[in-house]
Protein backbone atom coordinates (compact mmCIF):
# COMPACT_ATOMS: atom_id res chain seq x y z
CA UNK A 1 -85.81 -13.12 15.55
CA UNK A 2 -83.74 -10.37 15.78
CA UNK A 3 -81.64 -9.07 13.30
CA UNK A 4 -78.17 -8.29 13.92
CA UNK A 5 -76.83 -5.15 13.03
CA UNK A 6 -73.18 -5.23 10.50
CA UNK A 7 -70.97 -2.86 11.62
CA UNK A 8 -68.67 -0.71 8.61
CA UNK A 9 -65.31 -0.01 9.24
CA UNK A 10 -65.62 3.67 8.65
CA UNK A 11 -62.55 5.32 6.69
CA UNK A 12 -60.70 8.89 8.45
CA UNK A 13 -62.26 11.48 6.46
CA UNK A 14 -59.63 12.77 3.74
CA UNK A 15 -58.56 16.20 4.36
CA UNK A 16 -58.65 19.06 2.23
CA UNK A 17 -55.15 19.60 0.36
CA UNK A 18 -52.97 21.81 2.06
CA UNK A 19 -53.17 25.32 0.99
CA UNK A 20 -50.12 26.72 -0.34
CA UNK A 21 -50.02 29.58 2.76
CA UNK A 22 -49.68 27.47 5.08
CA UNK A 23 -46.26 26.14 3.44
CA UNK A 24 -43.59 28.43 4.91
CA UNK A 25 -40.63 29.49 2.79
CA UNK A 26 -37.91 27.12 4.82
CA UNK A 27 -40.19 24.58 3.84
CA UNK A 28 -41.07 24.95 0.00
CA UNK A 29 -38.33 23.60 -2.89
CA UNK A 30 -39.44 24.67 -6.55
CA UNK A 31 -39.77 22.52 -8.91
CA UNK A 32 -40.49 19.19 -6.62
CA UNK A 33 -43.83 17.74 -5.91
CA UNK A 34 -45.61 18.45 -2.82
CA UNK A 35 -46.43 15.53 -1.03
CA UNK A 36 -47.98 16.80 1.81
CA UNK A 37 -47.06 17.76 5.88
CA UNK A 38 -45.16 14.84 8.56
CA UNK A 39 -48.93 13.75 10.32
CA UNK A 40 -47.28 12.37 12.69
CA UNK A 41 -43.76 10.74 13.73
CA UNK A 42 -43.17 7.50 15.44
CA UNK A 43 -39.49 7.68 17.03
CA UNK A 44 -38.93 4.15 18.03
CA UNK A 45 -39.49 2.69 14.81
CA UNK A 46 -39.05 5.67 12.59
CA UNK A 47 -41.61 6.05 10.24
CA UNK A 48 -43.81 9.02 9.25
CA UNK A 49 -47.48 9.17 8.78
CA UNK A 50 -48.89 11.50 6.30
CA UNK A 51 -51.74 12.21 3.31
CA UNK A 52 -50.66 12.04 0.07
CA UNK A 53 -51.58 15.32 -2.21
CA UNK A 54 -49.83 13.01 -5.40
CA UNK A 55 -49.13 9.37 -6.15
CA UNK A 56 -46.20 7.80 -4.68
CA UNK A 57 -44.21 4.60 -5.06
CA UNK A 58 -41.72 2.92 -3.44
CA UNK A 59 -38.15 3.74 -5.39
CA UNK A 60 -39.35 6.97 -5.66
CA UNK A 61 -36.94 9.75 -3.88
CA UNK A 62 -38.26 12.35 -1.29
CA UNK A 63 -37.11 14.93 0.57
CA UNK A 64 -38.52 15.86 3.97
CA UNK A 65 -38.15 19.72 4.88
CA UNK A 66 -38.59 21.91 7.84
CA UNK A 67 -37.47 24.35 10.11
CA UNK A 68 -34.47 22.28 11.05
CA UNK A 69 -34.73 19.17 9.23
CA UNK A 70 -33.56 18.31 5.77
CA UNK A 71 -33.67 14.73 4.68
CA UNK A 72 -33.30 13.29 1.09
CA UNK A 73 -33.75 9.56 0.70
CA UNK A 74 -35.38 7.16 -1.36
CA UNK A 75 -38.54 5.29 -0.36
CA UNK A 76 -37.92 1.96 0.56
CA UNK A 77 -40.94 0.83 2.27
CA UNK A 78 -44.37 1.90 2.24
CA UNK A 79 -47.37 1.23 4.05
CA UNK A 80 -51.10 1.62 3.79
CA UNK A 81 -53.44 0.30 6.48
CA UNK A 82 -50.58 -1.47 8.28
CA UNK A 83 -50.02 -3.30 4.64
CA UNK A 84 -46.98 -3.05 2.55
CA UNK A 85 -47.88 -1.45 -0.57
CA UNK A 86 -46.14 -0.91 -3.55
CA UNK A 87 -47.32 2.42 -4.50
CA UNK A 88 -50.28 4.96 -3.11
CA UNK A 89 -52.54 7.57 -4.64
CA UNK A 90 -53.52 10.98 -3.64
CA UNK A 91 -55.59 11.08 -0.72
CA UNK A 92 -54.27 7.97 0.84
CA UNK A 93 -53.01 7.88 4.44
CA UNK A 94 -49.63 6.31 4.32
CA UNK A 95 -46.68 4.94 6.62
CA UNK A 96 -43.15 5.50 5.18
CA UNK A 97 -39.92 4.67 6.53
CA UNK A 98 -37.20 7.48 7.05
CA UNK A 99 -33.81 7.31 7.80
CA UNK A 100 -33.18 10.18 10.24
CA UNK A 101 -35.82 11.90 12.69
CA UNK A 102 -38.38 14.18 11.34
CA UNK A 103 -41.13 16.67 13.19
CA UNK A 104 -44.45 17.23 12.66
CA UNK A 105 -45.27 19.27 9.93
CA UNK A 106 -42.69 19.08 8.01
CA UNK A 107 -43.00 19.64 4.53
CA UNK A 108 -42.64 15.96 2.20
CA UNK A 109 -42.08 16.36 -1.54
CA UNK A 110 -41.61 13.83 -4.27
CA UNK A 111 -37.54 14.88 -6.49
């Protein structure tokens, strides 16, 4: 007989954190909690894909900054693996919800 073989859903290999030149002035607030950089942006239903440097819940507020954007909102719903979540660690890949549009690589940090 033969044996059949399981297949494992393999995970995306976790990036290193971003380092901090990489961050451009326009982009850095003091004092706030760098989340990490926009991943990627989906326009139609407005949510933001991203790896988290530092824990995050939902409730908690953000602000989203760039070279022309500048969005502060609270988090109202999170995802992780196409599951609503109630909170995420560092190095999880994550879906939030934003209120206005955002580009990639924008800067995300946790007020």
């Amino acid at each position: 007989m033969e044996r059949k073989k399981k297949i494992q859903k393999q995970e995306p290999p976790i990036p290193p954190k971003t380092p901090v030149w990489r961050i451009t002035p326009e982009q850095q607030i003091v004092g706030a909690v760098f989340l990490g950089k926009v991943r990627d942006y989906y326009k139609k239903i407005g949510v933001i894909s991203l790896v988290l440097e530092a824990p995050l819940a939902v409730g908690d507020a953000i602000r989203i900054k760039g070279h022309t954007t500048d969005l502060t909102q609270k988090v109202e719903h999170m995802e992780v693996n196409c599951a609503g979540v109630p909170g995420a660690s560092a190095g999880e890949w994550v879906g939030i919800k934003v209120a206005d549009r955002v580009r990639i690589g924008d800067a995300v940090y946790k007020l």
